[in-house]
Protein backbone atom coordinates (compact mmCIF):
# COMPACT_ATOMS: atom_id res chain seq x y z
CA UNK A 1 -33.29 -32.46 -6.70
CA UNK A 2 -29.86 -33.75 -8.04
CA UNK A 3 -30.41 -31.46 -11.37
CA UNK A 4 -31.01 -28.88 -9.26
CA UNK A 5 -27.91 -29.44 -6.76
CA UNK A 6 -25.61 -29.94 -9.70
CA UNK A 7 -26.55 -26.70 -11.42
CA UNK A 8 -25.56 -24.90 -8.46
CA UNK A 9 -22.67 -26.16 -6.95
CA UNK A 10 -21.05 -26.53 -10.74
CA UNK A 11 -20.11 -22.96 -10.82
CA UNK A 12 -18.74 -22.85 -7.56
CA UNK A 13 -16.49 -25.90 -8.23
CA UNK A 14 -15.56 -23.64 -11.54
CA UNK A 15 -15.07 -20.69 -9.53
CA UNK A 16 -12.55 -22.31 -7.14
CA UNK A 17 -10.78 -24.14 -9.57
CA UNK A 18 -10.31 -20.65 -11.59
CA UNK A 19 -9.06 -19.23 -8.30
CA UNK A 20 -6.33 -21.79 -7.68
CA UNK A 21 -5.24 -21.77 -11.48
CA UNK A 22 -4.89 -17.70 -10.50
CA UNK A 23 -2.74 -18.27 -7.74
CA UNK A 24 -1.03 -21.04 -9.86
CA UNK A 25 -0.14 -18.51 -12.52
CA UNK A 26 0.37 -15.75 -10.25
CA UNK A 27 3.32 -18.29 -8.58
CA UNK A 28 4.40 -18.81 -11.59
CA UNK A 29 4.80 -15.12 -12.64
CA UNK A 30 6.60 -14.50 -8.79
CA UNK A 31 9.06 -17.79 -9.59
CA UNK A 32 10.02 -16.29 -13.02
CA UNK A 33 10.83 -13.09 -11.73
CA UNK A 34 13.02 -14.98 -8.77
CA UNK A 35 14.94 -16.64 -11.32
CA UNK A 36 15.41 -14.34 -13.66
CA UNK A 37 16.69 -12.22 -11.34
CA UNK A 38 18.82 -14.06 -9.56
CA UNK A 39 20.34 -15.26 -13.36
CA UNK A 40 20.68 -11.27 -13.50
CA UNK A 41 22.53 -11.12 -10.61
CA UNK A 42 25.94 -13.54 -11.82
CA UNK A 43 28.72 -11.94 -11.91
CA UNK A 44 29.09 -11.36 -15.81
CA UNK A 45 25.73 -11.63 -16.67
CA UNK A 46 25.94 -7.70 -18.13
CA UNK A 47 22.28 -6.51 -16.27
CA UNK A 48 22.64 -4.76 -13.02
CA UNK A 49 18.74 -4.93 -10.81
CA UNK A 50 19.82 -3.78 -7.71
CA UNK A 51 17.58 -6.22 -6.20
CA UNK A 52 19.43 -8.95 -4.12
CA UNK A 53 16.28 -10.60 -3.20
CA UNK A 54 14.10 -10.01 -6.53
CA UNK A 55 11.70 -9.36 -6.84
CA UNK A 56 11.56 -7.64 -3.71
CA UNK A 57 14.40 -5.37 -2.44
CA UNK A 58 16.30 -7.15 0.39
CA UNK A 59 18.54 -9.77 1.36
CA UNK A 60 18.08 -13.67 0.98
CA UNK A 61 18.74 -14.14 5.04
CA UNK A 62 16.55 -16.90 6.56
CA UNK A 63 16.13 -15.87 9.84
CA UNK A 64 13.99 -15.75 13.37
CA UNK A 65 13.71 -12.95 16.14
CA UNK A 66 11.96 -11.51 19.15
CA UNK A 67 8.69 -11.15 16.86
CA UNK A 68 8.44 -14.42 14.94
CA UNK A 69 6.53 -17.02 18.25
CA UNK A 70 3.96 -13.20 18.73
CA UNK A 71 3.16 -13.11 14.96
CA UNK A 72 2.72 -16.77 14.39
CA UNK A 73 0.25 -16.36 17.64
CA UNK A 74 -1.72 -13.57 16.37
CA UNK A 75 -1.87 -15.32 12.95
CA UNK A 76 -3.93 -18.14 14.39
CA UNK A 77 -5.87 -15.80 16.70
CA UNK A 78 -6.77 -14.12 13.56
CA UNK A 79 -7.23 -16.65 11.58
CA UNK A 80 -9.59 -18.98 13.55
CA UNK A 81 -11.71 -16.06 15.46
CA UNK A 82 -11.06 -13.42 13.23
CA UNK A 83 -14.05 -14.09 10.71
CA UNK A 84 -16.58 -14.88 13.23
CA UNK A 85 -15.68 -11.69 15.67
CA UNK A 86 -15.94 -9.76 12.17
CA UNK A 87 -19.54 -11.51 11.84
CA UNK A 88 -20.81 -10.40 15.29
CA UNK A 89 -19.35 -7.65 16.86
CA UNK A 90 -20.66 -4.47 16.93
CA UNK A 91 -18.86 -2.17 13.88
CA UNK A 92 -17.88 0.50 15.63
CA UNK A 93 -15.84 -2.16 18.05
CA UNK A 94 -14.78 -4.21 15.84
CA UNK A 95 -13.27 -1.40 13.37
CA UNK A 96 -11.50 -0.46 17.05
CA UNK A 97 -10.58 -4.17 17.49
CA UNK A 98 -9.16 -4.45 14.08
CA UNK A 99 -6.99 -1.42 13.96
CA UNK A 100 -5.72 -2.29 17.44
CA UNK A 101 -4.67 -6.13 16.23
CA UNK A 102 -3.28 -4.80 12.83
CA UNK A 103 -0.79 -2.33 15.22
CA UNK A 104 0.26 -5.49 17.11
CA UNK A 105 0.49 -7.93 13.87
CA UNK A 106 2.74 -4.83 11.93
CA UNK A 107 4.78 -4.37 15.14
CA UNK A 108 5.63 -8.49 15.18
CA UNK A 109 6.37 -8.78 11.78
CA UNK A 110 8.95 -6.06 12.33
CA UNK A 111 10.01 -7.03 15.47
CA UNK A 112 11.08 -10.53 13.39
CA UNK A 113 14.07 -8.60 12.14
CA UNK A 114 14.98 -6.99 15.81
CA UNK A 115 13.92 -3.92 17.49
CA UNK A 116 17.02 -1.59 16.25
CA UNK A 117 17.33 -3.85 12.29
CA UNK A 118 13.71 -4.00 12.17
CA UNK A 119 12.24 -0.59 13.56
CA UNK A 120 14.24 2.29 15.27
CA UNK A 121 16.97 1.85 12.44
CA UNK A 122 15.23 1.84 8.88
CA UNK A 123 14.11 5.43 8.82
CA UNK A 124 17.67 6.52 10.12
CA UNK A 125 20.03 5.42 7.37
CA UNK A 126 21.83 7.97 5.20
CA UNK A 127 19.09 7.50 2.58
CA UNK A 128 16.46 8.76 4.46
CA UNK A 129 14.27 11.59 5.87
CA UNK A 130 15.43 11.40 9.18
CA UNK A 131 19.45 12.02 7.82
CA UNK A 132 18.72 15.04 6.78
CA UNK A 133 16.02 16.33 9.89
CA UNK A 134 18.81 17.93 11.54
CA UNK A 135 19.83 20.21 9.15
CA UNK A 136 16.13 21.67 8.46
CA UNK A 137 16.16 24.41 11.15
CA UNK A 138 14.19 26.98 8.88
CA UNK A 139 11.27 25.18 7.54
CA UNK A 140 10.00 28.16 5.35
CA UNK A 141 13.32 28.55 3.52
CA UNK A 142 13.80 25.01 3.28
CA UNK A 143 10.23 24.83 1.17
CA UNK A 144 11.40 27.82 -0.64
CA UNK A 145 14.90 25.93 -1.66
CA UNK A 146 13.27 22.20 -1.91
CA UNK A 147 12.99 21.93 -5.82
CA UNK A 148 16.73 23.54 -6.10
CA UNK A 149 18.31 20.78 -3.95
CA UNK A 150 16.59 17.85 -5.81
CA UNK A 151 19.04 17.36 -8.39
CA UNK A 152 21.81 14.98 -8.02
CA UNK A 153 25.60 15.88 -7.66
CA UNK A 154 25.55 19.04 -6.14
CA UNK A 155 27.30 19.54 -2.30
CA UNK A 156 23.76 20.17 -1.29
CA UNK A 157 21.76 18.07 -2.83
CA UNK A 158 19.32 15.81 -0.97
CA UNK A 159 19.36 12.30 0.66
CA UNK A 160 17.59 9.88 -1.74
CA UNK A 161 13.70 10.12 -0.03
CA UNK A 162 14.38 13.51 0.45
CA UNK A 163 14.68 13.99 -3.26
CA UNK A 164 12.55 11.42 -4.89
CA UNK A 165 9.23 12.79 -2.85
CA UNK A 166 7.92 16.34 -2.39
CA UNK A 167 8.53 18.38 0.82
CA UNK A 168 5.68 16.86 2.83
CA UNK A 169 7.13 13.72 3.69
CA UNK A 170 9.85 15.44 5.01
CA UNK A 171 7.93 18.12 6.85
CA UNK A 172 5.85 15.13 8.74
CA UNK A 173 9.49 14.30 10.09
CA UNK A 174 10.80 17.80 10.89
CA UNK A 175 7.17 18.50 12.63
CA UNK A 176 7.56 15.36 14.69
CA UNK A 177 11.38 16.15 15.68
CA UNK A 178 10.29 19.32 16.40
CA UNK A 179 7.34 18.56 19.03
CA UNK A 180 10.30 16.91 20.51
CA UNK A 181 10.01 13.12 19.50
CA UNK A 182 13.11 12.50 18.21
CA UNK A 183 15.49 9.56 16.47
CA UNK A 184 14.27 6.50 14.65
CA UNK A 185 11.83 4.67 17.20
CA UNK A 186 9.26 8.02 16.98
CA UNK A 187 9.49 8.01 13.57
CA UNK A 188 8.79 4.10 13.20
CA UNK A 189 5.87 4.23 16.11
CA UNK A 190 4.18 7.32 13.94
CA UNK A 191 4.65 5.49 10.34
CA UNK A 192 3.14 2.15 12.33
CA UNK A 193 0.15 3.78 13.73
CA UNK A 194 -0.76 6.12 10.85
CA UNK A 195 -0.27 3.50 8.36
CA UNK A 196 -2.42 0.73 9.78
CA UNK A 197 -5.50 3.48 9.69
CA UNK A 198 -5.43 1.80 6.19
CA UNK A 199 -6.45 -1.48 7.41
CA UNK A 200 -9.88 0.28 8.92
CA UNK A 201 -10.32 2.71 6.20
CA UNK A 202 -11.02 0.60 3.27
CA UNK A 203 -13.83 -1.44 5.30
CA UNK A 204 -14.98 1.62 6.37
CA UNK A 205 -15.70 3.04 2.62
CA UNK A 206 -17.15 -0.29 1.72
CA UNK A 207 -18.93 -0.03 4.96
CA UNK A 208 -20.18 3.64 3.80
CA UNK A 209 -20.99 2.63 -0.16
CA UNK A 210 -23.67 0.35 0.80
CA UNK A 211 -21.47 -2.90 1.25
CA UNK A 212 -20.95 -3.33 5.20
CA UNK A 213 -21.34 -7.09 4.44
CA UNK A 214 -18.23 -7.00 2.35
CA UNK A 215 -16.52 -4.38 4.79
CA UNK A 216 -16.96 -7.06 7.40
CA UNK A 217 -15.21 -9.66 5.69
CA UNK A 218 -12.51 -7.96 4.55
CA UNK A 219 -11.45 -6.61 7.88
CA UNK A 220 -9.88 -10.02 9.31
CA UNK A 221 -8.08 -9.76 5.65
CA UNK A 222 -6.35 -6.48 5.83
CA UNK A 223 -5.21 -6.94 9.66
CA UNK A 224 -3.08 -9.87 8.06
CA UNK A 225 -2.13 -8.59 4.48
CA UNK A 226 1.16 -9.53 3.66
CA UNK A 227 1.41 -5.49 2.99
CA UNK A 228 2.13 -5.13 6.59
CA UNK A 229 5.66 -6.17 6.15
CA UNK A 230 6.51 -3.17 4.34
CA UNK A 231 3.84 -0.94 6.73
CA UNK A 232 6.45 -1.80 9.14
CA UNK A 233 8.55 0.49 8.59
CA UNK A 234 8.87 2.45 5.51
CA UNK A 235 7.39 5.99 4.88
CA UNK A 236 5.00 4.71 2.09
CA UNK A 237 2.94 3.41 5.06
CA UNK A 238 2.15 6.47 6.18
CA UNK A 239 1.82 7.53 3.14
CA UNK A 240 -0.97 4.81 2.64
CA UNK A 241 -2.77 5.56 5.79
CA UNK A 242 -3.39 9.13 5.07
CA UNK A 243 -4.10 8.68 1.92
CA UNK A 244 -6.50 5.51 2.73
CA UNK A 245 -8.39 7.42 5.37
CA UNK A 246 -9.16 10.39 2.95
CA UNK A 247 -11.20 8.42 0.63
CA UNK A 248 -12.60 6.66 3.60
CA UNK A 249 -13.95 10.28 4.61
CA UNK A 250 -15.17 11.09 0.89
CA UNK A 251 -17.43 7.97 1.06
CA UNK A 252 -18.54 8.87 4.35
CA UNK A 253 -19.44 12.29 3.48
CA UNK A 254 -22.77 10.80 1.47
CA UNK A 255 -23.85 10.96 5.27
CA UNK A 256 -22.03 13.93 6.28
CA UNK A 257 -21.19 16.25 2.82
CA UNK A 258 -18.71 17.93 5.22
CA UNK A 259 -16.15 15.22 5.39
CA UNK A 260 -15.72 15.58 1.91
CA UNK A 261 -13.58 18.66 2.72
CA UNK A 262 -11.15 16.98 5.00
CA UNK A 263 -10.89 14.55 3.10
CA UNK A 264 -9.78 16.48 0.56
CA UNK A 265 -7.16 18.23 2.93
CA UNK A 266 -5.58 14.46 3.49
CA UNK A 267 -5.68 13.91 -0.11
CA UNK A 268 -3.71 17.12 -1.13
CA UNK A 269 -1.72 16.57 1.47
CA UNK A 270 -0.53 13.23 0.02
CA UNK A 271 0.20 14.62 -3.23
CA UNK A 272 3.06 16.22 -1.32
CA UNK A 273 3.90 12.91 0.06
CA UNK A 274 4.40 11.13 -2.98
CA UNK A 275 4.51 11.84 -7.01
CA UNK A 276 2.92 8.97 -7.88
CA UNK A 277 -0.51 9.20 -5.63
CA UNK A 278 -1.54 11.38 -8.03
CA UNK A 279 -2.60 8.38 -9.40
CA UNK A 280 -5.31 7.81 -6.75
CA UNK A 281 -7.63 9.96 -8.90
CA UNK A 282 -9.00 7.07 -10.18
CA UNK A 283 -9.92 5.26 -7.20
CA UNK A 284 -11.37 8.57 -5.73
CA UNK A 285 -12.87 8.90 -8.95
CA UNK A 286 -14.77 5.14 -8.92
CA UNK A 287 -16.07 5.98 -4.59
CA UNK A 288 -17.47 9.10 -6.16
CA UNK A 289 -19.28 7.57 -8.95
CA UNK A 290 -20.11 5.11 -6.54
CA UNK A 291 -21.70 7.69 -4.13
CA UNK A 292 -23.77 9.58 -6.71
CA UNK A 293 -23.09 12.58 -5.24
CA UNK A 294 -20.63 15.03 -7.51
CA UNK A 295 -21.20 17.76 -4.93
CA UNK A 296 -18.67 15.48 -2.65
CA UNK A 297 -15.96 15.92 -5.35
CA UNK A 298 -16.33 19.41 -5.10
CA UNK A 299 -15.54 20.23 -1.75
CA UNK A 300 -12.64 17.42 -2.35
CA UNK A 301 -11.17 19.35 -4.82
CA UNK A 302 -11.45 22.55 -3.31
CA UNK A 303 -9.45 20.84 0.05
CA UNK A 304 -6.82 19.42 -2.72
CA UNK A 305 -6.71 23.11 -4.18
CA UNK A 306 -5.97 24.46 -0.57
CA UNK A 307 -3.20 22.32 0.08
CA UNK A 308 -1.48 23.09 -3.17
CA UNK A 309 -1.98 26.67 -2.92
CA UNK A 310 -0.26 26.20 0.40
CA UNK A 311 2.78 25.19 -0.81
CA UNK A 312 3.04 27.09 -3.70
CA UNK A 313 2.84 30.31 -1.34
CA UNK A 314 5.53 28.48 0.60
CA UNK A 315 7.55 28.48 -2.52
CA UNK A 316 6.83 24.62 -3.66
CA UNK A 317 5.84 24.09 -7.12
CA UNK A 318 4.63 20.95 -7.74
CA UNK A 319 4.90 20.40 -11.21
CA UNK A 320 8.12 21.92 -11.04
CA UNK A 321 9.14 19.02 -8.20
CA UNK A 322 7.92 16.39 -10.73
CA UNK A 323 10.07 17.49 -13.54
CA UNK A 324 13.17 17.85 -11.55
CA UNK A 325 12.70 14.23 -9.73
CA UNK A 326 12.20 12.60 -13.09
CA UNK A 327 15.75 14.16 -13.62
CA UNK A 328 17.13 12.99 -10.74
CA UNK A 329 15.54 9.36 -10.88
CA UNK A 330 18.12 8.68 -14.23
CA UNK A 331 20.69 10.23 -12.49
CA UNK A 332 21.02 6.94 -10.33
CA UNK A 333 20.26 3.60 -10.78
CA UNK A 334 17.02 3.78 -13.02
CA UNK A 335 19.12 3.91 -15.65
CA UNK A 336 20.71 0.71 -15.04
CA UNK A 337 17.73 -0.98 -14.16
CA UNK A 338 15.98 -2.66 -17.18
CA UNK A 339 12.20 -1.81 -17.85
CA UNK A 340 12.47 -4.99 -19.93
CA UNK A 341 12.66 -6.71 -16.35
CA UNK A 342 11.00 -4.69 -13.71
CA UNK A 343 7.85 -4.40 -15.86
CA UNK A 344 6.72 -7.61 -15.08
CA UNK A 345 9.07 -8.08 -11.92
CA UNK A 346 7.13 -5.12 -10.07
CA UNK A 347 3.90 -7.33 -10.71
CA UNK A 348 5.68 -9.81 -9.01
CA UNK A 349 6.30 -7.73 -5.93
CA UNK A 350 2.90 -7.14 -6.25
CA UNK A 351 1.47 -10.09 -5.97
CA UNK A 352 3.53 -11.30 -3.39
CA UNK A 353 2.73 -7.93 -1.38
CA UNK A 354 -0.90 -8.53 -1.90
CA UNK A 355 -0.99 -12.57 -0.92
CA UNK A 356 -2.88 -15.42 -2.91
CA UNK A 357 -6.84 -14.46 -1.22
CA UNK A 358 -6.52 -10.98 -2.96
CA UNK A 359 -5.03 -12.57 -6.48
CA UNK A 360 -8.00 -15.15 -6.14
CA UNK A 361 -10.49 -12.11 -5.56
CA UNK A 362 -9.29 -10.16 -8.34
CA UNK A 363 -9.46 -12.82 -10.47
CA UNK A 364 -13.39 -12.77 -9.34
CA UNK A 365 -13.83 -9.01 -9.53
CA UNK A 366 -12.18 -9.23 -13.05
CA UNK A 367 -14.58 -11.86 -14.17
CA UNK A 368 -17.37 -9.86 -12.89
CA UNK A 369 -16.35 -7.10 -14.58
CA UNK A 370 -16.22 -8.20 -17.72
CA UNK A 371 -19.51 -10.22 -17.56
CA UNK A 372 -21.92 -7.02 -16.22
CA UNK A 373 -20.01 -4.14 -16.97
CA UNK A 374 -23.05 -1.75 -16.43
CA UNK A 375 -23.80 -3.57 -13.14
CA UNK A 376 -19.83 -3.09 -12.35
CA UNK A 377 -19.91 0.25 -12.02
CA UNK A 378 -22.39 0.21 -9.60
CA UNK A 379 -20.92 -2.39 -7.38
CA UNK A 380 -18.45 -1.21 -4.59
CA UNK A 381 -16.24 -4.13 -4.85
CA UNK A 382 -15.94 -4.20 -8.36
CA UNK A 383 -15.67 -1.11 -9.22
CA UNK A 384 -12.93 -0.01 -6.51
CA UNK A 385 -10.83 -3.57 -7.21
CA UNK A 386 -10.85 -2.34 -11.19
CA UNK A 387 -9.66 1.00 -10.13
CA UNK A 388 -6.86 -0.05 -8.04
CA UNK A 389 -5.49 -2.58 -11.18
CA UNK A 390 -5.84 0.34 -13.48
CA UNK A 391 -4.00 2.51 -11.08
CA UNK A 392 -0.93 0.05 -10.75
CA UNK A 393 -0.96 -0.70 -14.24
CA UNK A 394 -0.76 3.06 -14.80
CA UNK A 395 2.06 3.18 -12.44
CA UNK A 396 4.11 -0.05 -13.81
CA UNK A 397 3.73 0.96 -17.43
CA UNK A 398 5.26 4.44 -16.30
CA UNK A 399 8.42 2.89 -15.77
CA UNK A 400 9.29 5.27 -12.65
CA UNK A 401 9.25 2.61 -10.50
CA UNK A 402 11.26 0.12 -11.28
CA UNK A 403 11.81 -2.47 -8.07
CA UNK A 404 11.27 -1.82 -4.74
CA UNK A 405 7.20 -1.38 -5.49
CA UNK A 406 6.24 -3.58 -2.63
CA UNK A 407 6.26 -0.32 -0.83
CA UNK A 408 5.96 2.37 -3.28
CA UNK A 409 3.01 1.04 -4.61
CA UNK A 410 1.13 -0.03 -0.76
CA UNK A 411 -1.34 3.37 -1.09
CA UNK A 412 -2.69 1.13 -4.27
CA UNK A 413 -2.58 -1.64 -2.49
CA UNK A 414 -4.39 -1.58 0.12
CA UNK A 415 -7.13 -1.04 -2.33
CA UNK A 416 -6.91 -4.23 -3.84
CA UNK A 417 -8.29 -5.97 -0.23
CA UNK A 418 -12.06 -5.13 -1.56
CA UNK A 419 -11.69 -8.81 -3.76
CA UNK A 420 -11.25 -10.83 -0.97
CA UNK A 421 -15.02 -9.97 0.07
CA UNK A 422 -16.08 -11.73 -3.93
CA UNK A 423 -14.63 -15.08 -2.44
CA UNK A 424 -17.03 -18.06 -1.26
CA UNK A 425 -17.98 -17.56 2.17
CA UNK A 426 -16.79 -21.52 3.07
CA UNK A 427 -13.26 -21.73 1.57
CA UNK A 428 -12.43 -18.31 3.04
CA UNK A 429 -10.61 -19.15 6.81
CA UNK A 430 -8.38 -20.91 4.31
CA UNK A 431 -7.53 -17.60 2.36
CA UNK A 432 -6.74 -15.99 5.57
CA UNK A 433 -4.44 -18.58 6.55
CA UNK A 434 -2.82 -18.37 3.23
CA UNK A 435 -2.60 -14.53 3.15
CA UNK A 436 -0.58 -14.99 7.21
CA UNK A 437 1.19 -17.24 5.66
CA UNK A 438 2.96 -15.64 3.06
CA UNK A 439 3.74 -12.47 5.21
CA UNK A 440 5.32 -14.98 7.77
CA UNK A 441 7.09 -16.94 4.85
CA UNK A 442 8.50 -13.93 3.08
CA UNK A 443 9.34 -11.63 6.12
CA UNK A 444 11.11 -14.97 7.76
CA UNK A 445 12.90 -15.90 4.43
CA UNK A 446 13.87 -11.90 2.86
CA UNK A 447 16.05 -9.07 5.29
CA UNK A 448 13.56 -6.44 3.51
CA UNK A 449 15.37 -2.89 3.74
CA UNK A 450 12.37 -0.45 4.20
């Protein structure tokens, strides 16, 4: 029997001490890019990051607010009940349970930075979409005139957002002001509860691929992803959640072909969101090999095809778009910003955006990878982990996002949660705790300005 016992538990013991020595390193990599950074940021030191809190962008302002006693609350709710509710509970209740705690553990995190500092004020500032709502009152010529006003320096020219993204994130703003919900506390609420969809979307494709084991134990881990910080508020939360829940529908639509077609529609749609979620071909790409079915792609693409024919009737090029906000991105302070730097720093960001249970599971779903390839690309939580790295890596190497990719990047993110499901099934309350942890450490420690 003790052969036996000791040729089991020996790779476990190597498993966990691999995962630490991941986190270890991954520390390492985030303390570098700290320190660094703040070197950078001497006066005289002749390198300009615009990051006052690198690697992510913020402040260095140790504080406490109205939120901090709620999330430290739900933390431990989460954390001690969290995996055994996920165990037990009826899926379609729990996936209703999740999405309703991950609304109240985004909402506390904000609310740590104050109700006007932390939520009705960061989609108001004259940098973003809601500056320049008022002065959209024709939304057909203001498609018609988007790629024309992108460019910096002119006496029309548009806010920041406005500029760096296509028209759709702006039109979700106009179409809410317009219904009537106005100012910066709509905005917030509808970037909150769109973006947390994200949180029951990725369970819900594992849940669909075959892997509702895995589904259920990352659920407990995306309610508390350090991501949340950023869900709460910036646009690229939405921008995550729509995103998130049209792949969710292309892995559902193995059941239902249909839902391939909306979810198609949301993916389009989030190519006029955001440049860069082009990119998400790939993880679309690895649920569809997944599925087996290319006839899902199909009707994917032809939703994707209707949303860009859309716009391009409304007098929105896309391509055109890209070109010009590649222009404008070294008009401003990409230029000043050093790739040398941010190439690793955004890693940094990452890492820290993704907490130490997701580095530990990558670590495992990397291992995996490389050990059964063939098998790999059959496994959901393989195959979708490997996507999502190739998909940041695709965007970091790019160089067109240089800081501030705790946010831009969350639509990859939230992608990444599949590892956490690779970790052993005993040591994993711990991971939770760690993952609350950093999101309460980092949103208590940095004044993060989206």
């Amino acid at each position: 029997m003790v052969p036996v016992m000791s040729t089991v538990t020996a790779p476990s013991r190597t498993g966990r001490r691999a995962d630490l020595i991941a986190v270890g390193l991954a520390m390492l990599v985030v303390a570098a890019a700290i320190a660094v950074g703040l070197h950078y940021n001497r006066p005289g030191s002749g390198v300009v990051i615009y990051a006052f809190a690198p690697p992510l962008f913020g402040l260095w302002l140790p504080h406490v607010g109205p939120g901090s006693v709620a999330a430290v609350v739900l933390a431990l709710l989460v954390v001690t009940k969290g995996p055994l509710l996920a165990a037990r509970l009826r899926w379609r209740p729990l996936l209703a349970l999740g999405y309703v705690t991950a609304l109240l553990w985004t909402f506390s995190l904000a609310m740590v930075d104050g109700w006007t500092r932390g939520f009705t004020g960061r989609l108001t500032t004259e940098h973003e979409y809601l500056h320049e709502v008022p002065g959209i009152t024709d939304i057909p010529k203001m498609l018609n005139e988007f790629s024309s006003r992108i460019l910096d320096f002119q006496p029309d020219s548009w806010t920041t957002h406005v500029s760096g993204h296509p028209p759709g994130a702006t039109l979700v703003f106009v179409w809410l002001d317009r219904l009537g919900l106005h100012g910066g506390a709509w905005a917030s609420t509808l970037v909150v509860l769109i973006g947390c969809l994200a949180v029951v979307a990725v369970p819900v494709t594992l849940s669909a691929l075959g892997r509702q084991d895995a589904a259920r134990t990352v659920l407990p881990f995306a309610v508390l992803t350090p991501g949340a910080i950023w869900i709460g508020v910036s646009a690229d939360g939405l921008f995550a959640g729509v995103t998130a829940t049209g792949i969710a529908l292309l892995a559902l639509a193995t059941r239902r072909r249909i839902l391939a077609l909306p979810g198609g529609l949301l993916l389009g749609f989030g190519l006029f969101l955001s440049y860069g979620l082009v990119l998400l071909g790939v993880i679309v790409l690895a649920v569809v090999l997944l599925t087996r079915q290319w006839r899902i792609l199909l009707l994917a693409t032809a939703g994707v095809t209707m949303v860009v024919v859309a716009f391009a009737l409304a007098g929105f090029w896309w391509l055109d778009g890209y070109h010009l906000v590649v222009e404008r991105y070294y008009q401003g302070i990409a230029t000043l910003r050093p790739y040398s730097y941010w190439v690793w720093a955004d890693i940094a960001a990452v890492l820290i955006a993704v907490g130490p249970a997701v580095i530990a599971g990558t670590r495992r779903a990397g291992a995996e990878f490389l050990a059964e390839p063939r098998r790999s690309f059959r496994e959901p939580v393989a195959l979708i982990v490997s996507a999502a790295v190739l998909t940041i890596a695709f965007a970091d190497l790019s160089g067109l996002s240089k800081a501030e990719v705790e946010r831009i990047w969350l639509p990859f993110e939230v992608w990444l949660l599949p590892a956490v499901a690779l970790l052993p099934p005993k040591g994993r309350r711990w991971w939770l705790a760690a993952s609350a942890a950093t999101a309460l450490v980092v949103n208590h420690l940095v004044l993060t300005s989206w």
